[in-house]
PDB file of N, CA and C in Angstrom:
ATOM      1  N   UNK A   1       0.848  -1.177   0.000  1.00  0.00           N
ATOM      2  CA  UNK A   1       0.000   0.000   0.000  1.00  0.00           C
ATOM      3  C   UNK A   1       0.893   1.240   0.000  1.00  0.00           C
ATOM      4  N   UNK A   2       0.285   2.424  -0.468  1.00  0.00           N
ATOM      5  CA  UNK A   2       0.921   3.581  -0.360  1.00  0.00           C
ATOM      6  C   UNK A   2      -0.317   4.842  -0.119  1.00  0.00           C
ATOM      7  N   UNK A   3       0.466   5.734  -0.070  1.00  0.00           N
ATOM      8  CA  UNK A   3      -0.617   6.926  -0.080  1.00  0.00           C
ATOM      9  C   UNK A   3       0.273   8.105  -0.347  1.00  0.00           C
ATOM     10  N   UNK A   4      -0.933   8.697  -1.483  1.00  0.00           N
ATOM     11  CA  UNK A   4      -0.705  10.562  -2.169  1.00  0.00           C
ATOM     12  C   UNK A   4      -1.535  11.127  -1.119  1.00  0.00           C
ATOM     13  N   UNK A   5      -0.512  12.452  -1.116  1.00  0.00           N
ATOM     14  CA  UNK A   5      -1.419  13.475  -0.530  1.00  0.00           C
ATOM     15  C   UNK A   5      -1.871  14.924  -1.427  1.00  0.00           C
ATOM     16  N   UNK A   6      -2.746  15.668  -0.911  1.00  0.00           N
ATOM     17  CA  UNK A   6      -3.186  16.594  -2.020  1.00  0.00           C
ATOM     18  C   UNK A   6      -3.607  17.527  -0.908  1.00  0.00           C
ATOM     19  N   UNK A   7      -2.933  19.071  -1.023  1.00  0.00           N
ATOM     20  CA  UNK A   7      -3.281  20.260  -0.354  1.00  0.00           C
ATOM     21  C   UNK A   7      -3.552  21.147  -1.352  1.00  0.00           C
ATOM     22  N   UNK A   8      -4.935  21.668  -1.275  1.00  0.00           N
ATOM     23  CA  UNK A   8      -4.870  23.125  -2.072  1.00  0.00           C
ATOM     24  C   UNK A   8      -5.775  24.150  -1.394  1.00  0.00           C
ATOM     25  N   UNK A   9      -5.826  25.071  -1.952  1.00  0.00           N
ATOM     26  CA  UNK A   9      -6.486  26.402  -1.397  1.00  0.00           C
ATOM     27  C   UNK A   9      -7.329  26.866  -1.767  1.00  0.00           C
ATOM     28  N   UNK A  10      -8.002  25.881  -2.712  1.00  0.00           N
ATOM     29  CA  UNK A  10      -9.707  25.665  -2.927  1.00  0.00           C
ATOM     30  C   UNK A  10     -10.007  24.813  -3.865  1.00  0.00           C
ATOM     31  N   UNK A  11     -11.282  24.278  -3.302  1.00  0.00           N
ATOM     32  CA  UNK A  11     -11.814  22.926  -3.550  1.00  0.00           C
ATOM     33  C   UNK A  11     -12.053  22.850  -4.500  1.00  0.00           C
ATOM     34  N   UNK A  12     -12.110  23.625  -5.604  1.00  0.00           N
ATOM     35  CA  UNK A  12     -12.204  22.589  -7.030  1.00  0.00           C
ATOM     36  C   UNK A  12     -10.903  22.723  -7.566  1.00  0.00           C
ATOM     37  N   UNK A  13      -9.464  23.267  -6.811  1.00  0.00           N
ATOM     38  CA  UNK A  13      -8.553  22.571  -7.234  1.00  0.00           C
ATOM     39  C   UNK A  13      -7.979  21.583  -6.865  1.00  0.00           C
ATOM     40  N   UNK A  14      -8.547  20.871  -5.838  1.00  0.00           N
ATOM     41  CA  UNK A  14      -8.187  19.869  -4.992  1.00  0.00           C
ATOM     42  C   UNK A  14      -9.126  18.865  -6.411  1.00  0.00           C
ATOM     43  N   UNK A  15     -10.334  19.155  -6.385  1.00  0.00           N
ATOM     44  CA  UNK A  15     -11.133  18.169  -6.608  1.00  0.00           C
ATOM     45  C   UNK A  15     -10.675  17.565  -8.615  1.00  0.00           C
ATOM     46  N   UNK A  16      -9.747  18.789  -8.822  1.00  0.00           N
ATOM     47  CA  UNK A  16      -9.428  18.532 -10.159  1.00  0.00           C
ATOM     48  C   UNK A  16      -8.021  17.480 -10.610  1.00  0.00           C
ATOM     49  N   UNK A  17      -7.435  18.218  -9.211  1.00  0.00           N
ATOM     50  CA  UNK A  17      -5.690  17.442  -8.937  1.00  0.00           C
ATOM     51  C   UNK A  17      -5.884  16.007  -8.977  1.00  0.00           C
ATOM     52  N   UNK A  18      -7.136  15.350  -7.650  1.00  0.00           N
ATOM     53  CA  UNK A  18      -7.447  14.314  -7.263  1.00  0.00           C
ATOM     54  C   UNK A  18      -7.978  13.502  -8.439  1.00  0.00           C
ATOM     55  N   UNK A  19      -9.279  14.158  -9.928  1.00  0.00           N
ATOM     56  CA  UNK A  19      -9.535  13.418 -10.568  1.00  0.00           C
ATOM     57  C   UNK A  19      -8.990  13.113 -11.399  1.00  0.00           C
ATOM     58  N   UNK A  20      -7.886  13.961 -11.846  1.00  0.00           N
ATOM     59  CA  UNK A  20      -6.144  13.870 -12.715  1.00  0.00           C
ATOM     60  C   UNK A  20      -5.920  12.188 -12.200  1.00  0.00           C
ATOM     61  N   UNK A  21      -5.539  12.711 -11.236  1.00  0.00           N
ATOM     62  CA  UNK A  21      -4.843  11.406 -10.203  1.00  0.00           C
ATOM     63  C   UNK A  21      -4.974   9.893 -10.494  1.00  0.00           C
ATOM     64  N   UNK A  22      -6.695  10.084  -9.944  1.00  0.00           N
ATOM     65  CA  UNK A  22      -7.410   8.839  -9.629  1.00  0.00           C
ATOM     66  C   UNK A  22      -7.803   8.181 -10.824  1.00  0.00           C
ATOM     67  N   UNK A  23      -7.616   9.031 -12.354  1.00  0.00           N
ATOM     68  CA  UNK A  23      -7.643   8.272 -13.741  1.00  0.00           C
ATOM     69  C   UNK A  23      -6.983   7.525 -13.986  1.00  0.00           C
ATOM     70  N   UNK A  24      -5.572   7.228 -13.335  1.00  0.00           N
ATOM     71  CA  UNK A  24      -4.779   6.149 -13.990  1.00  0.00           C
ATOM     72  C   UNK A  24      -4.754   4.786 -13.005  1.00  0.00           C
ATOM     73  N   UNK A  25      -5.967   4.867 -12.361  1.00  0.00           N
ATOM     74  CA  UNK A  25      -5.642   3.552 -11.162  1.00  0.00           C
ATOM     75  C   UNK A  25      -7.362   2.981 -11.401  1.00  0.00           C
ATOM     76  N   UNK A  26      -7.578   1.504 -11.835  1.00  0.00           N
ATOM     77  CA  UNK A  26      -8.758   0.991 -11.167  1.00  0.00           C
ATOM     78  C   UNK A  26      -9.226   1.574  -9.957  1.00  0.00           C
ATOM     79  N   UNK A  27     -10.616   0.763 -10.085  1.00  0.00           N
ATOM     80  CA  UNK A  27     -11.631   1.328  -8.823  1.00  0.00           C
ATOM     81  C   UNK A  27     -10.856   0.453  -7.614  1.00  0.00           C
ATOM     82  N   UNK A  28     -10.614  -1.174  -8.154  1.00  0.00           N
ATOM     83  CA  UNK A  28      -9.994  -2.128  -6.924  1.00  0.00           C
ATOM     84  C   UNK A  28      -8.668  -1.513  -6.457  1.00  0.00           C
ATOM     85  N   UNK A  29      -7.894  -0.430  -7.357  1.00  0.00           N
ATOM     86  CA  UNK A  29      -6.442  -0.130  -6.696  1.00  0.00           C
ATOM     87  C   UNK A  29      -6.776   0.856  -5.261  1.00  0.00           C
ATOM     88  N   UNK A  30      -8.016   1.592  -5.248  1.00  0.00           N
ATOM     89  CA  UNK A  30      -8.253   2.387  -4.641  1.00  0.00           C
ATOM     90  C   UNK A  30      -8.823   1.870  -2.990  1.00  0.00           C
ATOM     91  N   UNK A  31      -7.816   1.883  -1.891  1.00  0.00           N
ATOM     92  CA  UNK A  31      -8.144   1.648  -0.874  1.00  0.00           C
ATOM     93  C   UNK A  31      -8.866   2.501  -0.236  1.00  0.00           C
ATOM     94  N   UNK A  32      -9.007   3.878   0.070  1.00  0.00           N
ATOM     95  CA  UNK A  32      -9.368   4.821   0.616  1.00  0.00           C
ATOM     96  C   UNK A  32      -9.198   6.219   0.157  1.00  0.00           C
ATOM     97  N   UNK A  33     -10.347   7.106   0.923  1.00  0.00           N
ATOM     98  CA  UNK A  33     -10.146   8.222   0.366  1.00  0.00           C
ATOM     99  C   UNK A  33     -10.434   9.341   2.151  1.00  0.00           C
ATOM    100  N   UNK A  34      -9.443  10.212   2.175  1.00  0.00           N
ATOM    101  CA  UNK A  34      -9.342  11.432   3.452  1.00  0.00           C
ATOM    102  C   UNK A  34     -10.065  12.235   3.154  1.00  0.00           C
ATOM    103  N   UNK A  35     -10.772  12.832   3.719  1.00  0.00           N
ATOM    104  CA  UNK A  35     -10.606  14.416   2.841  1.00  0.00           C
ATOM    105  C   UNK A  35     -11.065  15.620   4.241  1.00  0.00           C
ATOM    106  N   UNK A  36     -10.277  16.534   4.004  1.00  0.00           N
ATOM    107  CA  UNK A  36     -10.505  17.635   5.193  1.00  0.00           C
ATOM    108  C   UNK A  36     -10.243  18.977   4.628  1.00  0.00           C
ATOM    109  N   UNK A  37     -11.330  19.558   5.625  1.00  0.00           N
ATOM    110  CA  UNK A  37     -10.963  21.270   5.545  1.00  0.00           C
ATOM    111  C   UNK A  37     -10.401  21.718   6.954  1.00  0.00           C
ATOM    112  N   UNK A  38      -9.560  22.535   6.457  1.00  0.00           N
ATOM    113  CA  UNK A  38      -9.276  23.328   7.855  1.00  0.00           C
ATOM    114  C   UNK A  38      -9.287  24.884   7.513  1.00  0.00           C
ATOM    115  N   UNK A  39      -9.509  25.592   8.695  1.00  0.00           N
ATOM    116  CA  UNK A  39      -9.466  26.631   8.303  1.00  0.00           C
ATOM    117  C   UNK A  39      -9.152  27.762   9.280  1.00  0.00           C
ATOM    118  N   UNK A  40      -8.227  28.950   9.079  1.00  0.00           N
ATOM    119  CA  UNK A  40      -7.273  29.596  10.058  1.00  0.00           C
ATOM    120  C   UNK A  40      -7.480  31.284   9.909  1.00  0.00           C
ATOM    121  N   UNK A  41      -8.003  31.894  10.355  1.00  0.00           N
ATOM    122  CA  UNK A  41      -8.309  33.462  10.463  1.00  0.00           C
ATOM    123  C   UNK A  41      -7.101  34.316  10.859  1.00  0.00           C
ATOM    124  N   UNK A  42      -6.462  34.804   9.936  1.00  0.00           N
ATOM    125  CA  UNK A  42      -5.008  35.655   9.478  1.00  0.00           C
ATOM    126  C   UNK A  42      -5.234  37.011  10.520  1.00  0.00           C
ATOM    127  N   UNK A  43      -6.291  37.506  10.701  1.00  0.00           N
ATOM    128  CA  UNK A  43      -6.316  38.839  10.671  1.00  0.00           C
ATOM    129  C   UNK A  43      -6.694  39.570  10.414  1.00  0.00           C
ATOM    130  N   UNK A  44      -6.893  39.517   8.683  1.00  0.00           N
ATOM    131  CA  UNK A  44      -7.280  39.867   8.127  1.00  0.00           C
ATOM    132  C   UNK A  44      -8.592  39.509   6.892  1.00  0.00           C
ATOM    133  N   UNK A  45      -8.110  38.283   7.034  1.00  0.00           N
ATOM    134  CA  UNK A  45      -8.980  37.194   6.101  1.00  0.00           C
ATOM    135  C   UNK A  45      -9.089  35.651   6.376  1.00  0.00           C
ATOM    136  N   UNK A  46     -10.016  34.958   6.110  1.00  0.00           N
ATOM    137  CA  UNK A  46     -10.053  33.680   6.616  1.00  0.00           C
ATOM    138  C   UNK A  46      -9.340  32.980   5.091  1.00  0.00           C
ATOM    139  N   UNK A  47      -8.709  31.467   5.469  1.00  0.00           N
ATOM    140  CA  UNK A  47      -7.400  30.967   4.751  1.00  0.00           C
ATOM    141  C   UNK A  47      -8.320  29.856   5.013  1.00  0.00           C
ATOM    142  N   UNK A  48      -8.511  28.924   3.681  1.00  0.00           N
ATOM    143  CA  UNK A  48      -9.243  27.674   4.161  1.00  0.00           C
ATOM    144  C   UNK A  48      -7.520  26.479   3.467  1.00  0.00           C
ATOM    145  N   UNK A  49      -7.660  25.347   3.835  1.00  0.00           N
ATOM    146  CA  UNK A  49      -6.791  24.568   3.444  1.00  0.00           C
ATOM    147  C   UNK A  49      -7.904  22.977   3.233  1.00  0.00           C
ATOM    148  N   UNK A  50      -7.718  22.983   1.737  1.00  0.00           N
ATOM    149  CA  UNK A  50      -8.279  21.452   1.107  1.00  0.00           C
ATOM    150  C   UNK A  50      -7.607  20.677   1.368  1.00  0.00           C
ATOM    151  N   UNK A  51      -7.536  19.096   2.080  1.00  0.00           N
ATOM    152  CA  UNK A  51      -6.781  18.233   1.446  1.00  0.00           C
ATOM    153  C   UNK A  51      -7.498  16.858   1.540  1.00  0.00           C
ATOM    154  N   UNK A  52      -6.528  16.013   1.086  1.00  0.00           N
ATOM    155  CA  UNK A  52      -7.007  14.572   0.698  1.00  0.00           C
ATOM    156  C   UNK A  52      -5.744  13.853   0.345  1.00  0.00           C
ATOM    157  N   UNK A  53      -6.441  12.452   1.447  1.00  0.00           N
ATOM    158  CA  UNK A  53      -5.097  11.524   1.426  1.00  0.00           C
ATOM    159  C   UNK A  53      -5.956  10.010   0.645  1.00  0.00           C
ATOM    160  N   UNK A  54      -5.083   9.839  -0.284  1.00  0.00           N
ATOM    161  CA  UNK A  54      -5.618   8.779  -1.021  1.00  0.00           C
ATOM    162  C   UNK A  54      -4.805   7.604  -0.604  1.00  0.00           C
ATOM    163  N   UNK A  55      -5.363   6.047  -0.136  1.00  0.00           N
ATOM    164  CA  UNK A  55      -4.195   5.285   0.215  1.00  0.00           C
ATOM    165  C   UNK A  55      -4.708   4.175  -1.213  1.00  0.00           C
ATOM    166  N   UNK A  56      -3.793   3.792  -1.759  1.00  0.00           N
ATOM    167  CA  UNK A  56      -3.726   2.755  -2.650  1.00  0.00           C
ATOM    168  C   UNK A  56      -2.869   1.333  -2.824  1.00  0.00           C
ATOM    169  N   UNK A  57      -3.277   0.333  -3.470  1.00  0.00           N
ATOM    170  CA  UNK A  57      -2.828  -0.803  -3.387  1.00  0.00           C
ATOM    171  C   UNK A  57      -1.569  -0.435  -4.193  1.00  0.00           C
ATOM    172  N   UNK A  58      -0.246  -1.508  -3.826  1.00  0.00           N
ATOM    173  CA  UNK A  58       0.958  -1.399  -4.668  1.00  0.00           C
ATOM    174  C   UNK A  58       1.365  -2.349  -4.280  1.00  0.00           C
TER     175      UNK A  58
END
């Protein structure tokens, strides 16, 4: 098994990186899928952080 990780700074570039990704692997290679927001208030502006940890067979 292994696992990619994927951070971006908004969700449909996460969601575009990930379907890049997940095209070159069967549905059976695919063990799992993470996915989280977090999000952190600067000061000035709120900062969200996408990510997603994909674990796959190898």
């Amino acid at each position: 098994m292994f696992v990619k990780l994927f951070d971006e700074e908004h969700e449909l570039d996460l969601e575009k990186k990930v379907n890049e990704y997940l095209a070159s692997f069967d549905d059976d290679d695919i063990i799992d899928i993470k996915y989280c927001v977090a999000t952190l208030y600067d000061g000035r502006s709120q900062v969200y952080c996408y990510s997603c940890l994909i674990m796959i067979r190898g």
